[in-house]
Protein backbone atom coordinates (compact mmCIF):
# COMPACT_ATOMS: atom_id res chain seq x y z
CA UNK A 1 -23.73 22.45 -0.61
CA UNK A 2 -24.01 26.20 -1.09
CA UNK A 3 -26.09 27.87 2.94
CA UNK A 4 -28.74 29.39 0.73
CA UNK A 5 -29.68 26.35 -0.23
CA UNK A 6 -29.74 24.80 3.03
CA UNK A 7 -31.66 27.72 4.20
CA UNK A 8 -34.62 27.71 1.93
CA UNK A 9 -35.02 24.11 2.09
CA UNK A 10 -35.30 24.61 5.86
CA UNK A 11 -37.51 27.26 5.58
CA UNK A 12 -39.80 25.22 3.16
CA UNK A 13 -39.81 21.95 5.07
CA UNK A 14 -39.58 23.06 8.70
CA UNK A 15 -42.12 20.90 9.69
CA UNK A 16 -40.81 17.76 8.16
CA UNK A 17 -37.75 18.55 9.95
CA UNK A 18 -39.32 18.68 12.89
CA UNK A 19 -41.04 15.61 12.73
CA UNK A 20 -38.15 13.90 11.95
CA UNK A 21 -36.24 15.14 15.05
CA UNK A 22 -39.28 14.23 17.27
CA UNK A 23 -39.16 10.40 15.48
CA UNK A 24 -35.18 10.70 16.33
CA UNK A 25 -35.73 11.46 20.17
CA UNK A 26 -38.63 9.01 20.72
CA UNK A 27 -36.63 6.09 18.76
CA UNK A 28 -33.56 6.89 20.70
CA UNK A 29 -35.01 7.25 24.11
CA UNK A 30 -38.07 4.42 23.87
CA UNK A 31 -36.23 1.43 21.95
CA UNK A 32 -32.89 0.29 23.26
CA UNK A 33 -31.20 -2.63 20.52
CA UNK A 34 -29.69 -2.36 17.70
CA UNK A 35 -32.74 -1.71 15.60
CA UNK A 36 -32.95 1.52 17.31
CA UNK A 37 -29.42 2.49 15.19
CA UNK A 38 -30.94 1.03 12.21
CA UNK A 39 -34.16 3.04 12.36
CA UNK A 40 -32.19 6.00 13.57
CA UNK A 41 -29.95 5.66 10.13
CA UNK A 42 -33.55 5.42 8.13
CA UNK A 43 -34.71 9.07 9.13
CA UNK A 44 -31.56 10.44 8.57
CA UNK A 45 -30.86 9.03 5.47
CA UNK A 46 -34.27 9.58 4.31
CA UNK A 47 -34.34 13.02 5.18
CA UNK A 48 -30.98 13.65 3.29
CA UNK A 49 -32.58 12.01 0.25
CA UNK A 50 -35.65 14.09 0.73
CA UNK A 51 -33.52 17.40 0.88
CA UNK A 52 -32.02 16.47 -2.56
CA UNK A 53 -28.33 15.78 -1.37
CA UNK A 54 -26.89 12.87 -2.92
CA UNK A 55 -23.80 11.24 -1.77
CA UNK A 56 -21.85 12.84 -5.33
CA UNK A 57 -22.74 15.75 -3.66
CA UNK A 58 -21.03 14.85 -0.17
CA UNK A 59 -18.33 13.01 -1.64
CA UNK A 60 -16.98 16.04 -4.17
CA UNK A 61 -17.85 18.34 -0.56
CA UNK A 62 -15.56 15.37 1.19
CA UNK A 63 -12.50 15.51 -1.41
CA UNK A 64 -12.56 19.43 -1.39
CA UNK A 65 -11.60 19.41 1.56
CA UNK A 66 -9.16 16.73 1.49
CA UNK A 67 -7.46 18.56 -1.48
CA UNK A 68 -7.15 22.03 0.57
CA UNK A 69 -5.68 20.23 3.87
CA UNK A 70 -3.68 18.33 1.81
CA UNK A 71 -2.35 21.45 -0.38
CA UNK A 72 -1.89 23.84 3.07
CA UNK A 73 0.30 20.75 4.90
CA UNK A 74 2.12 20.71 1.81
CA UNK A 75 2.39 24.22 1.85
CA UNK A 76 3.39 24.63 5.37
CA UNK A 77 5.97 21.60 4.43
CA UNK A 78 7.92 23.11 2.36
CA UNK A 79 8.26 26.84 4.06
CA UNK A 80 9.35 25.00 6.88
CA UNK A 81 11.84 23.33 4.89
CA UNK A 82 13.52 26.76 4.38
CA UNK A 83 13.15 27.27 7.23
CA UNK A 84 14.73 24.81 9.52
CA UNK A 85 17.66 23.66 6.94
CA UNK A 86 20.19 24.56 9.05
CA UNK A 87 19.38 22.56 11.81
CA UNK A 88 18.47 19.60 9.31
CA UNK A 89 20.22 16.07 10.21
CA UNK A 90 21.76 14.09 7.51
CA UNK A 91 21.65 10.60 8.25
CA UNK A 92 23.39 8.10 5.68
CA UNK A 93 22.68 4.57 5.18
CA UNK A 94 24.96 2.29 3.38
CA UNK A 95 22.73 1.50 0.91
CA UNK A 96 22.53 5.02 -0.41
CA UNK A 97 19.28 5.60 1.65
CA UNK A 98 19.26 9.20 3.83
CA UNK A 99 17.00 10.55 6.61
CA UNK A 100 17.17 14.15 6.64
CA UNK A 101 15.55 15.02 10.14
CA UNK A 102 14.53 18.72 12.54
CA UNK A 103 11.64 19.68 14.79
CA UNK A 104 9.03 19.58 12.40
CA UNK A 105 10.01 17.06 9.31
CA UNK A 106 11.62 14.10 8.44
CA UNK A 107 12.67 13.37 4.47
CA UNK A 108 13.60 10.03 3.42
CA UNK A 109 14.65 9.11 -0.34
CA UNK A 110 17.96 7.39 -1.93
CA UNK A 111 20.43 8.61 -3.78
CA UNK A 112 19.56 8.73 -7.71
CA UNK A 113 15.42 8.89 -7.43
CA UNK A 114 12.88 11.54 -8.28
CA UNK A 115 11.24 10.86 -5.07
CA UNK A 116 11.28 11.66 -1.46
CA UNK A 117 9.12 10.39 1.39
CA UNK A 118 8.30 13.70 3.56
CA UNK A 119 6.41 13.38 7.21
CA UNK A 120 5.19 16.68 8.67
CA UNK A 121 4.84 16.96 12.47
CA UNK A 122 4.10 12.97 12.29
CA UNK A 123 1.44 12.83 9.00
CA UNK A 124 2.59 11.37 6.53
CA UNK A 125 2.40 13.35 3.27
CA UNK A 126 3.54 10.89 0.97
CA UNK A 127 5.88 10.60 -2.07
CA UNK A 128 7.06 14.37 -3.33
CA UNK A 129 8.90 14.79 -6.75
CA UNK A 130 12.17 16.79 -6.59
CA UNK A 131 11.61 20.58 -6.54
CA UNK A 132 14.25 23.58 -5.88
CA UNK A 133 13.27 23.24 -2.77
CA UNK A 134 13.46 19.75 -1.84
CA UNK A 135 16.86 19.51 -3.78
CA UNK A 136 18.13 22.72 -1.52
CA UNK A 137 16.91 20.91 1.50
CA UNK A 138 18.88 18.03 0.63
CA UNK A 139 21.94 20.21 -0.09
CA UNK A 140 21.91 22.46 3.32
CA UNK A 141 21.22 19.05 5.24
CA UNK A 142 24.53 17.34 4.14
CA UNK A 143 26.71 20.11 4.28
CA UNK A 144 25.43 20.42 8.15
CA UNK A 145 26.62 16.85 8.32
């Protein structure tokens, strides 16, 4: 997916492209079903197949990108983890379950497991193993109990 890429195969095949456009506005404006959706799909899909992009190609492009957001949430987690301990709830229940809640997170694990639940500013960010700084979370948030 690297620009230069894009922008030779642009420069060689301009006039496909443009084609391809001028199919896309006449199918869109002259036929109004569904067919004009599925024909609509067909040009696109053909001209991404004609360009050379396969859907590897997309999908590695697709969980790059997943993996950063995911990594910088994560990130952005756990510095604000240090730094809104102190005004971290500790919530008990009796089965040995806790909620440890402030602004921006909300941990949830038992007592005993490897594992917390952590939700940051409402996303879910799944199940983290134990670090330092999970474990020091933990700590601060019951002593402000």
């Amino acid at each position: 997916m690297d620009p230069a890429v894009w922008s030779q195969f642009i420069r060689e095949n301009w006039l496909v492209i443009v084609i391809a456009l001028v199919l896309l506005f006449a199918v869109i404006n002259l036929i109004k079903t569904v067919l004009k959706w599925a024909i609509v799909i067909a040009i696109v899909a053909g001209l991404f197949i004609y360009s050379g992009v396969t859907l590897d190609q997309i999908g590695n492009a697709v969980n790059k990108v997943t993996d950063g957001t995911v990594s910088t949430l994560k990130s952005e987690a756990q510095d604000m983890m240090l730094k809104e301990a102190k005004e971290a709830k500790y919530t008990s229940g009796g089965d040995g379950t806790f909620t440890i809640t402030t602004p921006n997170l909300e941990v949830k694990g038992a007592a005993g497991e490897d594992k917390v639940e952590v939700i940051f500013r409402g996303v879910s960010l799944g199940k983290w193993s134990m670090t330092e700084t999970t474990q020091s979370f933990i700590e601060e948030a019951r002593k402000n109990q």
